[in-house]
C-alpha atoms as a PDB file:
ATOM      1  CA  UNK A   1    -160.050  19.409-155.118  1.00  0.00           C
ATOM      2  CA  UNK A   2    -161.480  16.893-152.889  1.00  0.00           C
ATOM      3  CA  UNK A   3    -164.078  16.288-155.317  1.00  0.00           C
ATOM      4  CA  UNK A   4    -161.691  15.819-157.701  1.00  0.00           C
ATOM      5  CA  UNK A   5    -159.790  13.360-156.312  1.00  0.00           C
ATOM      6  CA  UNK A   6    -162.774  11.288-155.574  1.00  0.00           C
ATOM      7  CA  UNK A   7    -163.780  11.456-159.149  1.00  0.00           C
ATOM      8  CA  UNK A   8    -159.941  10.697-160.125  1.00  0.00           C
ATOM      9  CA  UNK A   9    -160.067   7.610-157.792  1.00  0.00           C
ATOM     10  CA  UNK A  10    -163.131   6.158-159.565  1.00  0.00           C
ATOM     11  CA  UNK A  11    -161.219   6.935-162.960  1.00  0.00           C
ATOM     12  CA  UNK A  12    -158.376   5.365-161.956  1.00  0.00           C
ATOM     13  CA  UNK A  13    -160.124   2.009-160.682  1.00  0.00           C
ATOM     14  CA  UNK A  14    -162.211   1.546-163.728  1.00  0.00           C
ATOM     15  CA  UNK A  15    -158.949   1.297-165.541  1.00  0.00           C
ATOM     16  CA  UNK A  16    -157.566  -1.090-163.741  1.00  0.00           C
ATOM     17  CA  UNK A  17    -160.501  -3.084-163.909  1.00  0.00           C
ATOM     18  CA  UNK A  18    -160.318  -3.155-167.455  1.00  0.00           C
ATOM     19  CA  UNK A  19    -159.185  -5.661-169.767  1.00  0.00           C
ATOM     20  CA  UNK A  20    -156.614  -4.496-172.359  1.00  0.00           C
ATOM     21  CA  UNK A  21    -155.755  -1.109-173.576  1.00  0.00           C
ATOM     22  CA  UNK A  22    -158.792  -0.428-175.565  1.00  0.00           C
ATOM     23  CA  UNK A  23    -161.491  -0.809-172.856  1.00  0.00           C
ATOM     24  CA  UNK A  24    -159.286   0.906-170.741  1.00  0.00           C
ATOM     25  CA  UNK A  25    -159.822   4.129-172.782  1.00  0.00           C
ATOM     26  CA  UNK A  26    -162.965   3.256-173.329  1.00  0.00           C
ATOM     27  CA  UNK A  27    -163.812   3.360-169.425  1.00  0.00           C
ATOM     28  CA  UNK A  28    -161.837   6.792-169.411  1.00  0.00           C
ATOM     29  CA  UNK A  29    -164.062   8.494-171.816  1.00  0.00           C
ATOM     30  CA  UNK A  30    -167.280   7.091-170.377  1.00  0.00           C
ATOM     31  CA  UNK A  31    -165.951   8.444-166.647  1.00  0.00           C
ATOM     32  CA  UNK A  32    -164.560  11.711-168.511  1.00  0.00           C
ATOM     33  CA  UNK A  33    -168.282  12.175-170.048  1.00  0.00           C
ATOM     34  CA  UNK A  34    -170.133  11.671-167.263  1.00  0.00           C
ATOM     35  CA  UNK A  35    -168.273  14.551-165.377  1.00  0.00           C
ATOM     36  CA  UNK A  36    -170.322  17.738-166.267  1.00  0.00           C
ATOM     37  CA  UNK A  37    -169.290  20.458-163.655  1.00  0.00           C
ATOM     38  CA  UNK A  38    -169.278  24.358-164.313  1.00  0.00           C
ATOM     39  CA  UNK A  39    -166.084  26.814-163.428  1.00  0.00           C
ATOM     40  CA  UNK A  40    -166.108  28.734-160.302  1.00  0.00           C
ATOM     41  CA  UNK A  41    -166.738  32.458-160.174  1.00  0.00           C
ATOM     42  CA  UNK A  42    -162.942  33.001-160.885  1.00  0.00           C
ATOM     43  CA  UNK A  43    -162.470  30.828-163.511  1.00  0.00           C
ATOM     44  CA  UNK A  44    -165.858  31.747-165.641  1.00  0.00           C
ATOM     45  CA  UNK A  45    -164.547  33.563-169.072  1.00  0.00           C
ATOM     46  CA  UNK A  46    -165.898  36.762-169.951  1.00  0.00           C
ATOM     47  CA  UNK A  47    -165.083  39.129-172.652  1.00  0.00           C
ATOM     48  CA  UNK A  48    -165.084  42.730-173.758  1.00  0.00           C
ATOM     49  CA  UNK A  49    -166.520  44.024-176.916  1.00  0.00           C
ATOM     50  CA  UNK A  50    -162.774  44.068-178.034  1.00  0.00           C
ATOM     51  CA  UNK A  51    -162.894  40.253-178.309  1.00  0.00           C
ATOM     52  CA  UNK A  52    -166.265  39.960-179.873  1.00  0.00           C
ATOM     53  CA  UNK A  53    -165.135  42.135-182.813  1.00  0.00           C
ATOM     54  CA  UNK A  54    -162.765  40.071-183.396  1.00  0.00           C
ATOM     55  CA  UNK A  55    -164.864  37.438-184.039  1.00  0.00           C
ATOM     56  CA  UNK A  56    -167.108  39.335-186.053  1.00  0.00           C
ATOM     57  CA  UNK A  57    -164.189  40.500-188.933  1.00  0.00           C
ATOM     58  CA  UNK A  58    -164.252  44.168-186.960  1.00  0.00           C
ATOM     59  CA  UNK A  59    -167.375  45.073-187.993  1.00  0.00           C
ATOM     60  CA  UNK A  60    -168.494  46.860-184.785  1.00  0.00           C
ATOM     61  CA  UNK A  61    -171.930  47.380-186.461  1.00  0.00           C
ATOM     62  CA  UNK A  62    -172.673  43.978-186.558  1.00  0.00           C
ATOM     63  CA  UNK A  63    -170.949  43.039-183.279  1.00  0.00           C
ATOM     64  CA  UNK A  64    -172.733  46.021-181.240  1.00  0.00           C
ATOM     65  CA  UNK A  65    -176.133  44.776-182.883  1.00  0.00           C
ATOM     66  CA  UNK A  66    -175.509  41.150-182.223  1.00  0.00           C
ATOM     67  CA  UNK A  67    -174.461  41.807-177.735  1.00  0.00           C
ATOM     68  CA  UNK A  68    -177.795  43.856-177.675  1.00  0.00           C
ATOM     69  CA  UNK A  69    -179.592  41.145-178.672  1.00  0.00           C
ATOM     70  CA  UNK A  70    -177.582  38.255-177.033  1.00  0.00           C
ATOM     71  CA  UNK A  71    -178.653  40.789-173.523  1.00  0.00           C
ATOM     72  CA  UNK A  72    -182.524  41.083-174.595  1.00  0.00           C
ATOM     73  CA  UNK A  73    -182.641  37.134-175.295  1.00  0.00           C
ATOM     74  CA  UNK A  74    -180.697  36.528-171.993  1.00  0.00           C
ATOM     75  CA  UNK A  75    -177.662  34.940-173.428  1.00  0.00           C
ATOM     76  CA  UNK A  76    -175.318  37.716-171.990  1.00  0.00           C
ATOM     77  CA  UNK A  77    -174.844  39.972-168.744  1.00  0.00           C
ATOM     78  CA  UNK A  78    -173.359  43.032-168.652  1.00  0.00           C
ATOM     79  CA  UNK A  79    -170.780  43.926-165.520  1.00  0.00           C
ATOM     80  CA  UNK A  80    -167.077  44.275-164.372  1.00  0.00           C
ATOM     81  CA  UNK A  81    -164.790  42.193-162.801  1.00  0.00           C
ATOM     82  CA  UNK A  82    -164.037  43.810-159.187  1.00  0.00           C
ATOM     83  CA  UNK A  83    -160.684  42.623-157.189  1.00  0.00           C
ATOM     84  CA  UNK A  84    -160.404  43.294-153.615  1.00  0.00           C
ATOM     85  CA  UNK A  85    -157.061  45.104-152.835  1.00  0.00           C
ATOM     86  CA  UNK A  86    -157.008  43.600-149.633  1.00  0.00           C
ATOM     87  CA  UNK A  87    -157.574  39.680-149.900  1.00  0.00           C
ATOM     88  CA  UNK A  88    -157.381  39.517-153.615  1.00  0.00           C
ATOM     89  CA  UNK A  89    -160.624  38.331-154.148  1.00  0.00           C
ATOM     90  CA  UNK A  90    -161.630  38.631-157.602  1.00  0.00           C
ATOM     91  CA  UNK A  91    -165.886  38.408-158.307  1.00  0.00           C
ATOM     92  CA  UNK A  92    -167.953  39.068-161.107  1.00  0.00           C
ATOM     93  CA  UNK A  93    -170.389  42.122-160.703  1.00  0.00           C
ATOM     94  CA  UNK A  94    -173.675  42.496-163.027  1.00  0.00           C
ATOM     95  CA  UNK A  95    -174.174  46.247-163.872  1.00  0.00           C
ATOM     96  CA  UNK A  96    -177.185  46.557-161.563  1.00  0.00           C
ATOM     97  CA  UNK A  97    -174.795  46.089-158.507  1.00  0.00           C
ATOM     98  CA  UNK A  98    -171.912  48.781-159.307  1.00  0.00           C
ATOM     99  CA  UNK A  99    -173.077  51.479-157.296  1.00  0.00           C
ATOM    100  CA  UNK A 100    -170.462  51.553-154.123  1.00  0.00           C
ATOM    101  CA  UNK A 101    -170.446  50.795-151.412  1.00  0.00           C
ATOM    102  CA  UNK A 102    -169.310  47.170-152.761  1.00  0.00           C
ATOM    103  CA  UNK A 103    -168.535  44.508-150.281  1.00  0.00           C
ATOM    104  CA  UNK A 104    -166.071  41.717-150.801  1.00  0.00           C
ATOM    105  CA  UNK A 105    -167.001  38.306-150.977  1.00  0.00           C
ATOM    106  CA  UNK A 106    -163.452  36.827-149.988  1.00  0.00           C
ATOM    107  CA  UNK A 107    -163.582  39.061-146.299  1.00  0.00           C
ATOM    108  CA  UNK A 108    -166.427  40.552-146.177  1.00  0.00           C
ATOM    109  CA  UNK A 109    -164.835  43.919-146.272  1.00  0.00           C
ATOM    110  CA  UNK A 110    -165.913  47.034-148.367  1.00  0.00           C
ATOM    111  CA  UNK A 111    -164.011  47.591-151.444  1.00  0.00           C
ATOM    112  CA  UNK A 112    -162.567  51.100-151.411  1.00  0.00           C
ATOM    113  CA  UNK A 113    -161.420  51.861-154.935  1.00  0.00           C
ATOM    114  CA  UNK A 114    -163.455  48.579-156.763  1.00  0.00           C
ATOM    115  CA  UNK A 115    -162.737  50.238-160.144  1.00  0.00           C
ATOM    116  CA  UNK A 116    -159.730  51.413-161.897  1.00  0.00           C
ATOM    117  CA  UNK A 117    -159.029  55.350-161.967  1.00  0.00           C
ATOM    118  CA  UNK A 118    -160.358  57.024-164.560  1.00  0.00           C
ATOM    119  CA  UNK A 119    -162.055  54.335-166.675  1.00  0.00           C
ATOM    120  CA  UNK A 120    -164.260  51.626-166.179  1.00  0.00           C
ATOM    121  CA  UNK A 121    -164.588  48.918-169.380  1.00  0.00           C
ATOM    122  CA  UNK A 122    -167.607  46.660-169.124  1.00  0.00           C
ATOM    123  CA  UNK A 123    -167.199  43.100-169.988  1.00  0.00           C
ATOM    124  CA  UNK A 124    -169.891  40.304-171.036  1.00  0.00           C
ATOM    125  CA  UNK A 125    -170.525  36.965-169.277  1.00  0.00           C
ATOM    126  CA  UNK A 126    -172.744  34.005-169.413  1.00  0.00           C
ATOM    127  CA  UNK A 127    -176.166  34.418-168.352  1.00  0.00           C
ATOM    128  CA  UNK A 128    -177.599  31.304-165.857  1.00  0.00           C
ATOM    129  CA  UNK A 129    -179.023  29.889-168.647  1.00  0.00           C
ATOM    130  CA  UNK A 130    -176.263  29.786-171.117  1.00  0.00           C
ATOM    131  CA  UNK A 131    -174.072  28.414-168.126  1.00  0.00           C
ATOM    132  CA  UNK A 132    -176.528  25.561-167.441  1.00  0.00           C
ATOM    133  CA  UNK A 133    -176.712  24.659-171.270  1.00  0.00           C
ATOM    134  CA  UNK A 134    -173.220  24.118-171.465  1.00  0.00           C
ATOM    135  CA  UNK A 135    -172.971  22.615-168.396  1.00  0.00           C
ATOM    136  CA  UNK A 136    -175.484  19.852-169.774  1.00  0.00           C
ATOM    137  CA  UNK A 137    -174.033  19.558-173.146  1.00  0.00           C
ATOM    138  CA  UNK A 138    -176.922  20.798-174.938  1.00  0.00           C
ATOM    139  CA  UNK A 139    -174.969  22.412-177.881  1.00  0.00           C
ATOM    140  CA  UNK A 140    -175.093  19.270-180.443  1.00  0.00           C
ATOM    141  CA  UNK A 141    -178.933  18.872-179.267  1.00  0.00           C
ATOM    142  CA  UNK A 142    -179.690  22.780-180.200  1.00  0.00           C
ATOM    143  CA  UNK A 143    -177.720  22.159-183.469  1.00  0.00           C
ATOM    144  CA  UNK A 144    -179.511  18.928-184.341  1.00  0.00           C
ATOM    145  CA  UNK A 145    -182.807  20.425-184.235  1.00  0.00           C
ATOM    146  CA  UNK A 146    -181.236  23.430-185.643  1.00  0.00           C
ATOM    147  CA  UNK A 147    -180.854  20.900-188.296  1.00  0.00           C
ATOM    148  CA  UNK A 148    -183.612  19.415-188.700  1.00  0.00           C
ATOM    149  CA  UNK A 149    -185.892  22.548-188.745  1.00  0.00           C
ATOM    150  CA  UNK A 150    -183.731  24.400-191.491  1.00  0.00           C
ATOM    151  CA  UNK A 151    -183.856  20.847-194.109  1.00  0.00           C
ATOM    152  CA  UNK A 152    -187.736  20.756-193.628  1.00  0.00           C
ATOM    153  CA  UNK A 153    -188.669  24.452-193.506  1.00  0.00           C
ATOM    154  CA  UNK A 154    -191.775  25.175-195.256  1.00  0.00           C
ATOM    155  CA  UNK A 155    -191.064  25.930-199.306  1.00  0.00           C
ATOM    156  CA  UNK A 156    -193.651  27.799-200.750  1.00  0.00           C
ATOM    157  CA  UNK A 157    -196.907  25.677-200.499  1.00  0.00           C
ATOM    158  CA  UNK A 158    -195.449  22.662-199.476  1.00  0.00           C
ATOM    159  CA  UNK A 159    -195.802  22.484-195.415  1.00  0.00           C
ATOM    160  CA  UNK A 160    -193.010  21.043-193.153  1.00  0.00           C
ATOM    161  CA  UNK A 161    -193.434  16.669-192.425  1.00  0.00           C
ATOM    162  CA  UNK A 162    -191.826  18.284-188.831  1.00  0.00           C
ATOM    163  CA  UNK A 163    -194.245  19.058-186.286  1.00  0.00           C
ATOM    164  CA  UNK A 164    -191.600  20.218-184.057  1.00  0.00           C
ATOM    165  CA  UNK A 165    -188.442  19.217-181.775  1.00  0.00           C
ATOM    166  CA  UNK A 166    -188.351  18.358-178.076  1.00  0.00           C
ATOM    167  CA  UNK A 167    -184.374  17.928-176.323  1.00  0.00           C
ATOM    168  CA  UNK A 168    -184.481  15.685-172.769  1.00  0.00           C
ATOM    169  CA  UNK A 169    -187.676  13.495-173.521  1.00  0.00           C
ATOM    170  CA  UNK A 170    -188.502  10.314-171.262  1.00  0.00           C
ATOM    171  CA  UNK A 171    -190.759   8.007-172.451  1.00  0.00           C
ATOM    172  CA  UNK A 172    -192.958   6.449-170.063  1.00  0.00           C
ATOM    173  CA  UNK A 173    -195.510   3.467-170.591  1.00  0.00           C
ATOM    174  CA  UNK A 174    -199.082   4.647-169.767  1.00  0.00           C
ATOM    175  CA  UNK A 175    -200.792   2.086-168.108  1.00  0.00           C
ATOM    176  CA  UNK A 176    -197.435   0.949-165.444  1.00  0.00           C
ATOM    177  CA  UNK A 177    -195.878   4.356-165.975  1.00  0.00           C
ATOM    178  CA  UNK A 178    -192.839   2.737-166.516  1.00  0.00           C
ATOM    179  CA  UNK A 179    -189.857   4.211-168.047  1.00  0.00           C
ATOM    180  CA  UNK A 180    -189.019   3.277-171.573  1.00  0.00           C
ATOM    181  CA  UNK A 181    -186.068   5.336-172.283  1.00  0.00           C
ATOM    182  CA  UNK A 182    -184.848   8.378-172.705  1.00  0.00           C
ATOM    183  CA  UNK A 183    -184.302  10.603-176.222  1.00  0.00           C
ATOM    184  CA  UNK A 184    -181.934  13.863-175.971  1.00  0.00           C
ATOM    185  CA  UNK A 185    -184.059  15.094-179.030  1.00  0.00           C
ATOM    186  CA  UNK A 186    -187.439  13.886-179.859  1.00  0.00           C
ATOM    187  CA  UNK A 187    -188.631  14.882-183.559  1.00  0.00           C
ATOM    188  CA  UNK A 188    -192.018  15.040-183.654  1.00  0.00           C
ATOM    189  CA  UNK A 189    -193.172  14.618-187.373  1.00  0.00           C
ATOM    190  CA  UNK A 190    -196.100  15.728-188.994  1.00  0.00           C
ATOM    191  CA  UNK A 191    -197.456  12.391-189.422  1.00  0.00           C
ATOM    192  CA  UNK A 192    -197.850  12.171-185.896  1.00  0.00           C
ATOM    193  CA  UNK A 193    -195.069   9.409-185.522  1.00  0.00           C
ATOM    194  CA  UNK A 194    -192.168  10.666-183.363  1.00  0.00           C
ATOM    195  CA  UNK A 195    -188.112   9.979-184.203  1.00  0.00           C
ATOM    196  CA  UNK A 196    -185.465   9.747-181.269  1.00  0.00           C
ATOM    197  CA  UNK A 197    -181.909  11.126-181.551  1.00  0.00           C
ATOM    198  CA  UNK A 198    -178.900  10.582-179.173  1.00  0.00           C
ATOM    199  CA  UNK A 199    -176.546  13.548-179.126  1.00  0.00           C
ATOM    200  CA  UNK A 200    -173.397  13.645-177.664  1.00  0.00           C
ATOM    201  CA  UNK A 201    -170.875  16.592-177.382  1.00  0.00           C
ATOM    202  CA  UNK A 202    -167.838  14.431-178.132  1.00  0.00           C
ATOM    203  CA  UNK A 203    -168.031  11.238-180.318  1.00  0.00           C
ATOM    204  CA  UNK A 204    -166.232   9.356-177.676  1.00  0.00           C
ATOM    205  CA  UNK A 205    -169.148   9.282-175.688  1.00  0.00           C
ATOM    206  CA  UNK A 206    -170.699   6.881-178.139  1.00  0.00           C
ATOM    207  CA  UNK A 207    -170.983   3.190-177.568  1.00  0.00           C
ATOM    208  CA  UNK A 208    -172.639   0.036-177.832  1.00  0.00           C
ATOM    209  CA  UNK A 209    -174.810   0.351-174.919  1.00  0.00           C
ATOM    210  CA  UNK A 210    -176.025   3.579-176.172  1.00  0.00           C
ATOM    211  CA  UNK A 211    -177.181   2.446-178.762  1.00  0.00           C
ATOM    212  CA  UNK A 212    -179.014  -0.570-178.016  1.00  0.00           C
ATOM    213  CA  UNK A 213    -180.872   1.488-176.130  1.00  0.00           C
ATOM    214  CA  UNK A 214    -181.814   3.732-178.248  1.00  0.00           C
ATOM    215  CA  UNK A 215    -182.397   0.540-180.136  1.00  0.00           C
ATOM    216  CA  UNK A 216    -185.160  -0.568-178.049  1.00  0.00           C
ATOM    217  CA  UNK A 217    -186.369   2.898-177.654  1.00  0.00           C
ATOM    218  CA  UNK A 218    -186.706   3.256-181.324  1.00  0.00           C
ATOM    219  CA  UNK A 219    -188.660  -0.250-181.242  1.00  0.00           C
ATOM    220  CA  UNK A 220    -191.358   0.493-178.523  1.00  0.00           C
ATOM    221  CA  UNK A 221    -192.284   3.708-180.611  1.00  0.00           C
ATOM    222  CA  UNK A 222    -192.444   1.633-183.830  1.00  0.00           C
ATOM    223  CA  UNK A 223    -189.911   5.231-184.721  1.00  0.00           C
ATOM    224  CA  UNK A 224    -189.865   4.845-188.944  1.00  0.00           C
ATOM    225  CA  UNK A 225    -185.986   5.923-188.225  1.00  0.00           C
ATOM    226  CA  UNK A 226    -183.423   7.281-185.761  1.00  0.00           C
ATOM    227  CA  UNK A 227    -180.367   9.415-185.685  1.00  0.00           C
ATOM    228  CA  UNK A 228    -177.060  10.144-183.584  1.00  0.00           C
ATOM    229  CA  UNK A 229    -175.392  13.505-183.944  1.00  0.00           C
ATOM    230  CA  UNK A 230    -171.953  14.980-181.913  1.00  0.00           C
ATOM    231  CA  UNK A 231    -170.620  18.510-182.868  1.00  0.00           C
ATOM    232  CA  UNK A 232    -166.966  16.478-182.957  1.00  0.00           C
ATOM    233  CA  UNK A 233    -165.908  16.255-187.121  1.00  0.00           C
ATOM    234  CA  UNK A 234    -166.588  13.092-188.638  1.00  0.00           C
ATOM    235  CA  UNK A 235    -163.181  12.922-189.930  1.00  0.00           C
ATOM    236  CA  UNK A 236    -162.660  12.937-185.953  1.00  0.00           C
ATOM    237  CA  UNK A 237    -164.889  10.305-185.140  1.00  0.00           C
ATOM    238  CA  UNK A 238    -164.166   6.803-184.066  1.00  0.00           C
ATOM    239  CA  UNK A 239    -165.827   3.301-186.592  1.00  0.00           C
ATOM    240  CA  UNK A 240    -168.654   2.912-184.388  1.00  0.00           C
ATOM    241  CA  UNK A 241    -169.940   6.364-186.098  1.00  0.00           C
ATOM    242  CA  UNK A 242    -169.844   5.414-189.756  1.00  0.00           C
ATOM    243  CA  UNK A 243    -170.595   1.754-188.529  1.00  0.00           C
ATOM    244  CA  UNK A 244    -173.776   2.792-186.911  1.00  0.00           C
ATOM    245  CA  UNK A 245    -175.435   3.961-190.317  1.00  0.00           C
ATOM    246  CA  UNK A 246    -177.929   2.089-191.532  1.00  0.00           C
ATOM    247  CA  UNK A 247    -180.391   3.124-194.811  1.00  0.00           C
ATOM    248  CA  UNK A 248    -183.122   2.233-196.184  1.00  0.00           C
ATOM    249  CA  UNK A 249    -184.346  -0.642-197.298  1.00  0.00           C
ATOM    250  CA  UNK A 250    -183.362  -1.117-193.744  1.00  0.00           C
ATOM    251  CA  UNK A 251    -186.515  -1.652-191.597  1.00  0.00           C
ATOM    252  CA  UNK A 252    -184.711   0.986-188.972  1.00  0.00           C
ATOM    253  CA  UNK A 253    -182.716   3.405-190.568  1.00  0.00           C
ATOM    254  CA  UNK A 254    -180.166   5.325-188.767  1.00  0.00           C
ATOM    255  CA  UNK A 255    -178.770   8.763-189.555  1.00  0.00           C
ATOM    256  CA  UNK A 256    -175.142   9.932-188.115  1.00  0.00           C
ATOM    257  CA  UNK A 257    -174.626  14.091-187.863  1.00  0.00           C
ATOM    258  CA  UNK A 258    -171.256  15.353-187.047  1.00  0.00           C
ATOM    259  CA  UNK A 259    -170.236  18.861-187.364  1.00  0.00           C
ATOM    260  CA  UNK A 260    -169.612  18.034-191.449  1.00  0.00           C
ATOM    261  CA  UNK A 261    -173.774  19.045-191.468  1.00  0.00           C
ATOM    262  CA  UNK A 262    -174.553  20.974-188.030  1.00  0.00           C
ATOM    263  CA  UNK A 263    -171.959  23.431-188.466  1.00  0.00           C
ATOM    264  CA  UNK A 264    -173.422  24.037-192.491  1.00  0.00           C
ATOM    265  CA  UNK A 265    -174.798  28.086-193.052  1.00  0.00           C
ATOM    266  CA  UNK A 266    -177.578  26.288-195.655  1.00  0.00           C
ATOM    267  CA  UNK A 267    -179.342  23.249-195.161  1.00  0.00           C
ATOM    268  CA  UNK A 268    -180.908  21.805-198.288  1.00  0.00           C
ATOM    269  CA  UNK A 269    -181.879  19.073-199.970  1.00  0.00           C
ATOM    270  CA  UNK A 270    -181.371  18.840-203.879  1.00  0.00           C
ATOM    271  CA  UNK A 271    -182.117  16.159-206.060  1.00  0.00           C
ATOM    272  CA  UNK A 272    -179.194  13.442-206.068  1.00  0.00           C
ATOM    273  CA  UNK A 273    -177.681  14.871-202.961  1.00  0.00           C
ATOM    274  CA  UNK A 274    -178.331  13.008-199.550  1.00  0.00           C
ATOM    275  CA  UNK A 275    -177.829  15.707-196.828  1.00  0.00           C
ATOM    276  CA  UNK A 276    -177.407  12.613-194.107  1.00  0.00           C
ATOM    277  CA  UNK A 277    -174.421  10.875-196.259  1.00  0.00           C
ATOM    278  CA  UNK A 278    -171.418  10.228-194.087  1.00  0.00           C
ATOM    279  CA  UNK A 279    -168.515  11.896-196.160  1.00  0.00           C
ATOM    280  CA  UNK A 280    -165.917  13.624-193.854  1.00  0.00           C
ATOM    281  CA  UNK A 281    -164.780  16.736-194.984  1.00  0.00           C
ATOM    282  CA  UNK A 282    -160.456  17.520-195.492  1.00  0.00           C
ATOM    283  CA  UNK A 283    -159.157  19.907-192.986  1.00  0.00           C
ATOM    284  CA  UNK A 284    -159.429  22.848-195.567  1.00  0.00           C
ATOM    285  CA  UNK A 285    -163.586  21.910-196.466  1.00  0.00           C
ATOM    286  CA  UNK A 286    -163.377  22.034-192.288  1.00  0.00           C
ATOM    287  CA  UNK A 287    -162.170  24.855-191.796  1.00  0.00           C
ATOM    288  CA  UNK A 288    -164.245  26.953-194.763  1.00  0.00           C
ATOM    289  CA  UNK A 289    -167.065  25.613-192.965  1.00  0.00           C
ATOM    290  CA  UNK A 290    -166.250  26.675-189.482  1.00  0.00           C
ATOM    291  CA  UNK A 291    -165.518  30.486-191.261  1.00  0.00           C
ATOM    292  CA  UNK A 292    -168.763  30.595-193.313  1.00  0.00           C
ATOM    293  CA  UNK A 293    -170.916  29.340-190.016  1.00  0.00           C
ATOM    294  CA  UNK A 294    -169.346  32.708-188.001  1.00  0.00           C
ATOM    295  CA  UNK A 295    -170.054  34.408-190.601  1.00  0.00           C
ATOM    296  CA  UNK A 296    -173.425  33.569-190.733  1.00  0.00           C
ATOM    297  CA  UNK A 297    -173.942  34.758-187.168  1.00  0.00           C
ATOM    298  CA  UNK A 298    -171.991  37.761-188.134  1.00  0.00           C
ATOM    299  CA  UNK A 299    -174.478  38.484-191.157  1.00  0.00           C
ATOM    300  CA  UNK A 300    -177.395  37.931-188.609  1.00  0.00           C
ATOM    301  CA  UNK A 301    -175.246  40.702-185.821  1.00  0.00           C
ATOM    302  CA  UNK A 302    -175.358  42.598-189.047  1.00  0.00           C
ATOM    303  CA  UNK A 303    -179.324  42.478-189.873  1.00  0.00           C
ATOM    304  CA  UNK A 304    -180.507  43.524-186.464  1.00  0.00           C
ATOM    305  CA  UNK A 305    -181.468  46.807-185.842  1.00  0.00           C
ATOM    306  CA  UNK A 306    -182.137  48.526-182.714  1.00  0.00           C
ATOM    307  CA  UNK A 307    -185.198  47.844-182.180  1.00  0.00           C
END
């Protein structure tokens, strides 16, 4: 709470330092986005296989197949949670640290009956890794390349023009070793020449300065384009998205994703179709999308095998 408050206070005087009404919400958002801080043991979600099959249209094939492979890659733990019947203490416990005696982490005390009678239901939680990726807002960066990858995948004979993706890239000069900028994805083409994205997890972190600096980042690389991508819907997002757009002839083109293309189970390009045009989708295209992209992962759940 105390950090709170600070955090509060510096909201609350950056609004009254603004102007009128709409830097005043702009000052908000930019405070808002630069507060990344994870839940406490207590208040971290977790979920039993119950939940998951829900998700997955209660095929417990697919949804068994798909938590065995979210544990292998380290995207999921397996445990309980354990409650202390003396303090109240509630703490998540990994599977490799059930055996009693269990010790409480609120009073130090053992835990006499840390289980309920008669049945013990394991739930699944956030791996380190998964925590610290949302913590840093690295969804729409994941999803970008994501992106990227699936529109240039090699077809047939034809080899990819991308070399690969990078997320959290600074640019230094080499001779001063100077900083040139930062790009939260780096496309690395197979020309050799590189192309810097700035990804944000809400569109209201989006604004001018942002994007004069990626601007001048774009310039010192002599980039042939750039692009800015949020998972927020484009219908969602504010004029400085659609106004940001520039295509060719322009000498620096510049490409706006939105969850209209990240959140798309096939990325293609056919001829007379631009797969970068900004066209919002209508709640109902929005919401077919969001079903077909679970069900995607659900078809993948459904391809593993045990192995």
């Amino acid at each position: 709470m105390t950090w709170f408050r600070e955090r509060a206070r510096g909201i609350a005087k950056a609004v009254e330092a603004a102007d009128d009404s709409g830097e005043a919400l702009r000052a908000i958002e930019a405070k808002l986005d630069e507060m990344n801080v994870r839940a406490s043991e207590e208040e971290r979600s977790d979920a039993t296989i119950e939940n998951w099959k829900a998700l997955f249209s209660r095929n417990r094939h697919a949804t068994a197949s798909w938590i065995r492979w979210a544990e292998r890659q380290g995207l999921l733990v397996r445990g309980v949670g354990v409650e202390c019947e003396r303090c109240k203490a509630r703490s998540w416990r990994a599977i490799g640290e059930l055996a009693p005696p269990l010790t409480c982490r609120g009073c130090g005390e053992i835990i006499t009956h840390p289980y309920p009678e008669g049945e013990l239901k394991f739930r699944y939680g956030a791996t380190e890794p998964l925590l610290r990726l949302i913590e840093a807002d690295s969804l729409p960066h994941l999803l970008a390349m994501r992106f990227f990858c699936a529109l240039w995948a090699p077809n047939f004979e034809r080899p990819s023009p991308l070399f690969g993706g990078y997320p959290g890239v600074d640019i230094y000069e080499q001779d001063s070793g100077e900083k040139i900028g930062e790009a939260d994805v780096l496309l690395v083409l197979s020309s050799g020449r590189v192309v810097p994205g700035e990804c944000k997890r809400r569109e209201a972190g989006l604004n001018a300065e942002e994007l004069q600096k990626l601007d001048r980042l774009v310039e010192r690389l002599d980039a042939p384009w750039s692009f800015i991508a949020t998972t927020d819907w484009a219908a969602e997002c504010r004029a400085i998205w659609p106004e940001s757009v520039r295509y060719a002839p322009d000498p620096r083109p510049r490409i706006a994703l939105t969850a209209d293309q990240l959140l798309r189970d096939h990325v293609a390009s056919y001829l007379g179709v631009n797969p970068f045009a900004w066209e919002p989708l209508d709640a109902d295209a929005r919401a077919d999308q969001h079903t077909q992209f679970v069900a995607t992962i659900e078809q993948f759940g459904d391809s593993l095998t045990d192995a």
